[in-house]
PDB file of N, CA and C in Angstrom:
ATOM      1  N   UNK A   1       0.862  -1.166   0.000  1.00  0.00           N
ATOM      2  CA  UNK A   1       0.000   0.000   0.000  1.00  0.00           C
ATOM      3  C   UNK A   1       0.897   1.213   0.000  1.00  0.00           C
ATOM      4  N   UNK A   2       0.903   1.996  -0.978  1.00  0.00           N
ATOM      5  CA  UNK A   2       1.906   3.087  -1.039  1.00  0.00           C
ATOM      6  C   UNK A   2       0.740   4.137  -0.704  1.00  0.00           C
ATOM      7  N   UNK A   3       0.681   4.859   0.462  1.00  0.00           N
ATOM      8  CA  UNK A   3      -0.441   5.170   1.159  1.00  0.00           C
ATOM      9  C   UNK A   3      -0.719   6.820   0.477  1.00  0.00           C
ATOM     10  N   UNK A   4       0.423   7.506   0.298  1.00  0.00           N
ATOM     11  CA  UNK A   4       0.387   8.350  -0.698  1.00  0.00           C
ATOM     12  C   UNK A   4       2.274   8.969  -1.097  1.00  0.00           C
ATOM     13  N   UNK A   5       1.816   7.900  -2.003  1.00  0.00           N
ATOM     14  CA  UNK A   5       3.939   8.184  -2.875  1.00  0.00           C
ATOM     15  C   UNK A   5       2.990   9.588  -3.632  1.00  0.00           C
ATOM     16  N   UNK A   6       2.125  10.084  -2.703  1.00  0.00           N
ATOM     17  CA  UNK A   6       1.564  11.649  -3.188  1.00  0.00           C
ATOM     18  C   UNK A   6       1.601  11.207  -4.691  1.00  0.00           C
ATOM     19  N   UNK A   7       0.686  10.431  -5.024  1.00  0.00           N
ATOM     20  CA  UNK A   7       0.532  10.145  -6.230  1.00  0.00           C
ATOM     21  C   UNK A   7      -0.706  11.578  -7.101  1.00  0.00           C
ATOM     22  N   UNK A   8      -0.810  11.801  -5.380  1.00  0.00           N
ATOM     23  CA  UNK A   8      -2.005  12.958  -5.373  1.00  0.00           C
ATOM     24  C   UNK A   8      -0.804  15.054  -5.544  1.00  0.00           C
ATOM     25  N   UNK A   9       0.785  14.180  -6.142  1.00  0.00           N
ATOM     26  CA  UNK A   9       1.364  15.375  -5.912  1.00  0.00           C
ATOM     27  C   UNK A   9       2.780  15.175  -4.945  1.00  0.00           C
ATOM     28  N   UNK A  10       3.325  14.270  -4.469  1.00  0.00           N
ATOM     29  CA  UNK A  10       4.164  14.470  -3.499  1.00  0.00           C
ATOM     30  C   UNK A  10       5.603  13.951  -4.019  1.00  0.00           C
ATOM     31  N   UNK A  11       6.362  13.130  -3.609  1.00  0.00           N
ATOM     32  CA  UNK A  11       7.727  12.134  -3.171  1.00  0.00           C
ATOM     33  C   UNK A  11       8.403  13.402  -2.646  1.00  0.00           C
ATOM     34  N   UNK A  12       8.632  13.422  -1.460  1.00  0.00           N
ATOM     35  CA  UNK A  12       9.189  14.614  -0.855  1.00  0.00           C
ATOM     36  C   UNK A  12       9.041  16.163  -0.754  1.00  0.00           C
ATOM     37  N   UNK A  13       8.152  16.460  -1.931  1.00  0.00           N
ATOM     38  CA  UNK A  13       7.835  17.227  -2.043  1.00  0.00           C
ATOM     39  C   UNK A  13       6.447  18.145  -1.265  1.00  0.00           C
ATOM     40  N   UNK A  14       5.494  18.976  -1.345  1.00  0.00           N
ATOM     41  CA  UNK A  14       4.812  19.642  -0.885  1.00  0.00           C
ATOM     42  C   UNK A  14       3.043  18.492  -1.234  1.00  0.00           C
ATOM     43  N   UNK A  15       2.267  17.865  -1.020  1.00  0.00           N
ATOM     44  CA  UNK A  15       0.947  17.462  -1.383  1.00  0.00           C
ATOM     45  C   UNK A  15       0.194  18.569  -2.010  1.00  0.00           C
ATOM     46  N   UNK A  16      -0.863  17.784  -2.661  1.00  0.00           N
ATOM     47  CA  UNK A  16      -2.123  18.928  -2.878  1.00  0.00           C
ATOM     48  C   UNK A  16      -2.338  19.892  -1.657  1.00  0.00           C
ATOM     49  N   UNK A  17      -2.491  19.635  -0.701  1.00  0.00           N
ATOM     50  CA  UNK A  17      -2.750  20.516   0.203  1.00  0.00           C
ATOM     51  C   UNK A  17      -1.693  21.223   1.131  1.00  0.00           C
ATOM     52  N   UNK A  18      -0.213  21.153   0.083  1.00  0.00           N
ATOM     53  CA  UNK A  18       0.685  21.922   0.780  1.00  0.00           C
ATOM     54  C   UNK A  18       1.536  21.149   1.915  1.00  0.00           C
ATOM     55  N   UNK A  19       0.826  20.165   2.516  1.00  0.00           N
ATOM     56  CA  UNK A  19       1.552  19.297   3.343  1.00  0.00           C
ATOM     57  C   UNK A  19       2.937  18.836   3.226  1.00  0.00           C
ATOM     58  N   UNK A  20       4.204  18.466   3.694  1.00  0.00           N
ATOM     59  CA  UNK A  20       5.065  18.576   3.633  1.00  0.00           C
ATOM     60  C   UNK A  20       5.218  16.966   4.074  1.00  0.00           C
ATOM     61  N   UNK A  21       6.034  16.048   3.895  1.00  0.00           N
ATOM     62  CA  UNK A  21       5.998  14.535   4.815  1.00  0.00           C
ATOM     63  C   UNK A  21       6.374  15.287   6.580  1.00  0.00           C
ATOM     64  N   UNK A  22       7.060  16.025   7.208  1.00  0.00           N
ATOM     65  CA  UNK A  22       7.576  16.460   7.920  1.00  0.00           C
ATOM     66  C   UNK A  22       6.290  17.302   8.944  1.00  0.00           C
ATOM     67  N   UNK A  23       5.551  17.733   7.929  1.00  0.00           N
ATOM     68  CA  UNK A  23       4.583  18.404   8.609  1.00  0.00           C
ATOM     69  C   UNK A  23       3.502  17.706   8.970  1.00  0.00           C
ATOM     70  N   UNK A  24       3.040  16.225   7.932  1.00  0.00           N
ATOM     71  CA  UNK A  24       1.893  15.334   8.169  1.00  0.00           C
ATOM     72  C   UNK A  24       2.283  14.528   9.310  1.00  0.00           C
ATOM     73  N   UNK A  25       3.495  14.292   9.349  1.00  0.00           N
ATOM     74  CA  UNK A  25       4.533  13.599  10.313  1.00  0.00           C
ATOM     75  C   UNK A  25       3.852  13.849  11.864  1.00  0.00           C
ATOM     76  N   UNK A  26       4.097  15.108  12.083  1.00  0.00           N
ATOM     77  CA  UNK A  26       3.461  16.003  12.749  1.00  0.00           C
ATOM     78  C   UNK A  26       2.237  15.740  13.799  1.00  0.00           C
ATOM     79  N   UNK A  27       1.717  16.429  12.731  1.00  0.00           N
ATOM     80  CA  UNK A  27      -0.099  16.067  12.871  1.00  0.00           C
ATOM     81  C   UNK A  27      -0.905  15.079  12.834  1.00  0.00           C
ATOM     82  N   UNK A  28      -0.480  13.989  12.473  1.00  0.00           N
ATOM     83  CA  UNK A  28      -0.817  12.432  13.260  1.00  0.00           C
ATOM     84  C   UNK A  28       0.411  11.873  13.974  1.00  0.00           C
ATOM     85  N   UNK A  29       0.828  12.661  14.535  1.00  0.00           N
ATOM     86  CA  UNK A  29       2.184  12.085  16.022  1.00  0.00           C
ATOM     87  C   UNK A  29       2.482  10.696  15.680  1.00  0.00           C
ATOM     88  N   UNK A  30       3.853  10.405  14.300  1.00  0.00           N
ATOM     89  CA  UNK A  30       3.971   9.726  13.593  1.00  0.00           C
ATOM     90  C   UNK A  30       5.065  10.546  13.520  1.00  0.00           C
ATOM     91  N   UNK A  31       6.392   9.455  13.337  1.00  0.00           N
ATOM     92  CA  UNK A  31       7.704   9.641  12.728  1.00  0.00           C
ATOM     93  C   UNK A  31       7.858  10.282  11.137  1.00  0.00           C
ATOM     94  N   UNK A  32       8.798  11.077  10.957  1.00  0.00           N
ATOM     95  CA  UNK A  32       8.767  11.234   9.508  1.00  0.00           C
ATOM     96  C   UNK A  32       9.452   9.905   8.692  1.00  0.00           C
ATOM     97  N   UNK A  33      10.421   9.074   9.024  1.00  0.00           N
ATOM     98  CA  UNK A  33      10.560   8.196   8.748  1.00  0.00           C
ATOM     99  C   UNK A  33       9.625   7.396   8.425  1.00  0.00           C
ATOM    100  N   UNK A  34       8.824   6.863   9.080  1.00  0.00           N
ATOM    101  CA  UNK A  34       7.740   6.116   9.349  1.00  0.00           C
ATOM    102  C   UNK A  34       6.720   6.628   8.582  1.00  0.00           C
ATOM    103  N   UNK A  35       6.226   7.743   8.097  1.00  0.00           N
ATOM    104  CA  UNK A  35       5.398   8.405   7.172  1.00  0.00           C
ATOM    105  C   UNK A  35       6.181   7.975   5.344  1.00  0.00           C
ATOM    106  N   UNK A  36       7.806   8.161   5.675  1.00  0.00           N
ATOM    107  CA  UNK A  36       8.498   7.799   4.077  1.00  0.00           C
ATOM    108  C   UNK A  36       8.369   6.513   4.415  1.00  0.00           C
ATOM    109  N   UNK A  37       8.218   5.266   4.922  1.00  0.00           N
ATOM    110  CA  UNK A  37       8.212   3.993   4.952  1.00  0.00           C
ATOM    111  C   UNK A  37       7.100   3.696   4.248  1.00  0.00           C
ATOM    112  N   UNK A  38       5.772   4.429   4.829  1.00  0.00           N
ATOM    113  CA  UNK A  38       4.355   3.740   4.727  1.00  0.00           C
ATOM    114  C   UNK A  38       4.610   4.372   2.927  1.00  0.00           C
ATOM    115  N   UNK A  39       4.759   5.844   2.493  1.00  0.00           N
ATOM    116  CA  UNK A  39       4.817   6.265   1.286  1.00  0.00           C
ATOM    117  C   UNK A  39       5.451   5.235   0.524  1.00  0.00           C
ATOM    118  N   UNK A  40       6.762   5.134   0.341  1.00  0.00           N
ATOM    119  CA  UNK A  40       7.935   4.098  -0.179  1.00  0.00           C
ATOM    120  C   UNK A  40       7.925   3.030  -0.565  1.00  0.00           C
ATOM    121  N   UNK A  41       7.998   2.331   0.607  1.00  0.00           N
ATOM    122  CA  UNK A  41       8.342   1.333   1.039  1.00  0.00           C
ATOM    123  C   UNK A  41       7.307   0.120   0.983  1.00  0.00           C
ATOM    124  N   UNK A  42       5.352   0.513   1.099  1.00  0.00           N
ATOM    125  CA  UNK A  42       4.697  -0.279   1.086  1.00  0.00           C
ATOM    126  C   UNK A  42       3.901  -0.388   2.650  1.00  0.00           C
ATOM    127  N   UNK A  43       5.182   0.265   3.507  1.00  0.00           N
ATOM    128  CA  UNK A  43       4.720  -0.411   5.495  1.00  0.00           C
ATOM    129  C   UNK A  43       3.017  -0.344   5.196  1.00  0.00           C
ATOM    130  N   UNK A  44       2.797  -1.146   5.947  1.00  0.00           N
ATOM    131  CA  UNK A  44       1.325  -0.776   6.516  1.00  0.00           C
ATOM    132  C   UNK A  44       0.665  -0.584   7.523  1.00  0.00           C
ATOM    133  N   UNK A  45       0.444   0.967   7.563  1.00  0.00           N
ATOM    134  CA  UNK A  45      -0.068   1.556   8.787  1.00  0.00           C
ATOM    135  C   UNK A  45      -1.166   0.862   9.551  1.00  0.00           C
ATOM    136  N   UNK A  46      -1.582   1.205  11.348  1.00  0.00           N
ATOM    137  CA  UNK A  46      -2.785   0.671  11.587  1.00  0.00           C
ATOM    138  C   UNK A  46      -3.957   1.437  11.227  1.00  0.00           C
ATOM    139  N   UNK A  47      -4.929   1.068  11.062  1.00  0.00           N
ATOM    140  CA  UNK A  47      -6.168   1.435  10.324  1.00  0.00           C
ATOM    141  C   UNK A  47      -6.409   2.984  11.097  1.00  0.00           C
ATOM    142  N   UNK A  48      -6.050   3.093  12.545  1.00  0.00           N
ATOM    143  CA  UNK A  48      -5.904   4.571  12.783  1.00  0.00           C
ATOM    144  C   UNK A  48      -5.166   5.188  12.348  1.00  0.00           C
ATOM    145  N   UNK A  49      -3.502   4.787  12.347  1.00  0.00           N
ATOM    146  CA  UNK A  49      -3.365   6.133  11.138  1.00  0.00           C
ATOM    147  C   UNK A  49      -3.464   5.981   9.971  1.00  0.00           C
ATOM    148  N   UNK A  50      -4.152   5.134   9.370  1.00  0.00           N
ATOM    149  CA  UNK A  50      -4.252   5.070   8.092  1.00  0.00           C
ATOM    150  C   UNK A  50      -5.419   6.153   7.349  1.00  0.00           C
ATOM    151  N   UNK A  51      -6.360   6.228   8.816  1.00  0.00           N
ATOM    152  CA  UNK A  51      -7.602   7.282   8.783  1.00  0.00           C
ATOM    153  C   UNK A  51      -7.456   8.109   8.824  1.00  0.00           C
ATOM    154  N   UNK A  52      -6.021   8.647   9.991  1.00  0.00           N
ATOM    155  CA  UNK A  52      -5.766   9.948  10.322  1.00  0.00           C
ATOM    156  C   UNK A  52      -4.622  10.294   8.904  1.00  0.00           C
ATOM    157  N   UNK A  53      -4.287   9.874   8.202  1.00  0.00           N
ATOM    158  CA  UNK A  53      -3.338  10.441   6.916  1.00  0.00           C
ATOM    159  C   UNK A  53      -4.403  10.510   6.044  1.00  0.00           C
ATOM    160  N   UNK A  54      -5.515   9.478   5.474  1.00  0.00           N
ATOM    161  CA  UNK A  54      -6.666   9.814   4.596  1.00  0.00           C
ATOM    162  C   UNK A  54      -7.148  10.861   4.513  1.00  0.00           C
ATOM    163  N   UNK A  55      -7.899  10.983   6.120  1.00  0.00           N
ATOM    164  CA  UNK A  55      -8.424  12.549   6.184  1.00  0.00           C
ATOM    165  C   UNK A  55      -7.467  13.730   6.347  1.00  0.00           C
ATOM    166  N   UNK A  56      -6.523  13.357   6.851  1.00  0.00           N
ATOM    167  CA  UNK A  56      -5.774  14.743   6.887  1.00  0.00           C
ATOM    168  C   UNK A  56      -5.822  15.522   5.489  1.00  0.00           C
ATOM    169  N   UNK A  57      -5.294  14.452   4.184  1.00  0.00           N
ATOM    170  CA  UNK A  57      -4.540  14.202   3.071  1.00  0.00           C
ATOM    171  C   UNK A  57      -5.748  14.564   2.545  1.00  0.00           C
ATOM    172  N   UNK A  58      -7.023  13.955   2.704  1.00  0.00           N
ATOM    173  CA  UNK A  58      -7.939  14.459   1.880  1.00  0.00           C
ATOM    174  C   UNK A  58      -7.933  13.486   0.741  1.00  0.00           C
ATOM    175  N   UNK A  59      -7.685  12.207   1.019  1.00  0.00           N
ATOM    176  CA  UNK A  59      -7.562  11.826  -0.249  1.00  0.00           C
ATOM    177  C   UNK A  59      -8.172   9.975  -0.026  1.00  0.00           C
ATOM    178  N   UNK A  60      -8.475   9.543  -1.194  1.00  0.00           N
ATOM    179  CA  UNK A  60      -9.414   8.897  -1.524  1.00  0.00           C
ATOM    180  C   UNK A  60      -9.214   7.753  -0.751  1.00  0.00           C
ATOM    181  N   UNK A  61      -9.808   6.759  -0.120  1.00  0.00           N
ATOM    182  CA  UNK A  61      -9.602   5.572   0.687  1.00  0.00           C
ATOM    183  C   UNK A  61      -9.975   4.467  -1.138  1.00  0.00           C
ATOM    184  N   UNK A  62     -10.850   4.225  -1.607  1.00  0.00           N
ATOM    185  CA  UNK A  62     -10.869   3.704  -2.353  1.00  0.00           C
ATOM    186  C   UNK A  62      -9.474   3.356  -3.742  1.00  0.00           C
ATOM    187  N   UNK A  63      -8.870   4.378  -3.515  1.00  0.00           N
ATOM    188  CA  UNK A  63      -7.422   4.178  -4.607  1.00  0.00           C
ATOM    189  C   UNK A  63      -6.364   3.376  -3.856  1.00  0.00           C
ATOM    190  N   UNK A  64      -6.669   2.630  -2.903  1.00  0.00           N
ATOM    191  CA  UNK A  64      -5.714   1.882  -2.227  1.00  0.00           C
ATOM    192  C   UNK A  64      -6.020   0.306  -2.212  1.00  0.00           C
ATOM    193  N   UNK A  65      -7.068   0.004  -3.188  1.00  0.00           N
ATOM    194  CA  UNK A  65      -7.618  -1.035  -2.737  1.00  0.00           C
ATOM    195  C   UNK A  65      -7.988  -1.470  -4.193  1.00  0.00           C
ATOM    196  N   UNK A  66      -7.622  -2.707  -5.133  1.00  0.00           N
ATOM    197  CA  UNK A  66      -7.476  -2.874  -6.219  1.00  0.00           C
ATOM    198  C   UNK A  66      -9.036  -3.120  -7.134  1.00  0.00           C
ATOM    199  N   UNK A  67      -9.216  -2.193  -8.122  1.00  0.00           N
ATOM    200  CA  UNK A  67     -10.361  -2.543  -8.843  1.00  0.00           C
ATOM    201  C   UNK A  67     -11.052  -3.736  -8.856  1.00  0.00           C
ATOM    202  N   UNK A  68     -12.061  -3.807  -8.694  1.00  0.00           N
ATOM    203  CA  UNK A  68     -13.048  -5.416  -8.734  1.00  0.00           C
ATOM    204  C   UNK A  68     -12.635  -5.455  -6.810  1.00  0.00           C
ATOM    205  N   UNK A  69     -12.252  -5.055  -6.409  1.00  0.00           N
ATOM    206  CA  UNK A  69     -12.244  -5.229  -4.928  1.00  0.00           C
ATOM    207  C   UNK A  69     -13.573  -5.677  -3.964  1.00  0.00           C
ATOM    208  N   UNK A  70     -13.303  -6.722  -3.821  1.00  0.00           N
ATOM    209  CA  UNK A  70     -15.140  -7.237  -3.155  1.00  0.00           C
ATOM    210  C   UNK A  70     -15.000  -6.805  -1.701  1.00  0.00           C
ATOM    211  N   UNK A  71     -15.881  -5.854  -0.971  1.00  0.00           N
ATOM    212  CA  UNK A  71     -15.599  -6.974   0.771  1.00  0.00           C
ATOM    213  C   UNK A  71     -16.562  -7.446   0.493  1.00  0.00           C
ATOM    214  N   UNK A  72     -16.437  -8.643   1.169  1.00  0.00           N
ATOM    215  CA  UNK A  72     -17.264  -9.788   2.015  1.00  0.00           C
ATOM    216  C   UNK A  72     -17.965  -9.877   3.113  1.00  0.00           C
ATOM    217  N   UNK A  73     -18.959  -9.567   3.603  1.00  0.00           N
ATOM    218  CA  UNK A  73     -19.495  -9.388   5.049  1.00  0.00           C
ATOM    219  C   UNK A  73     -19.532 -11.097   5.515  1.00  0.00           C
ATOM    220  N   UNK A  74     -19.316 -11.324   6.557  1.00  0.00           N
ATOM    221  CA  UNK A  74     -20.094 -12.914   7.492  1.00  0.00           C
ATOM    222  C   UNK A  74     -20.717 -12.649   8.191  1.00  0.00           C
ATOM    223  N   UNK A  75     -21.659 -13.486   8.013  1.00  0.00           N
ATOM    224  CA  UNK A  75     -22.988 -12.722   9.247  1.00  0.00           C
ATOM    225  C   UNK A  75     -22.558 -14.104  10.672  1.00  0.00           C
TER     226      UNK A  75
END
């Protein structure tokens, strides 16, 4: 899951919304390392910060998750 290689705008650089890796880093109390890992590298965040970079980021939960993508409910 390259959570955003700022495909929306980034690799080190500034996001759509100006964000900086350093500054998102930040604002979900998250390593900047650890922010270039999850970007990079693939890591995969826990579903909280995965929420708290979505919404920060503003950016789509559905582009992370491969076309024809089913969930499955079990009752």
């Amino acid at each position: 899951m390259r959570l955003y290689s700022y495909e929306t705008g980034y690799k080190g650089s500034p996001n759509k919304k100006g964000w900086t890796r350093e500054m998102t880093a930040e604002v979900v109390d998250l390593a900047p390392r650890y922010v270039a890992s999850i970007e990079n590298s693939g890591q995969h965040p826990s579903l909280q910060s995965f929420y708290e970079l979505v919404t920060l980021l503003d950016v789509s939960v559905d582009q992370f998750f491969p076309k024809g993508f089913k969930v499955i409910y079990n009752s």
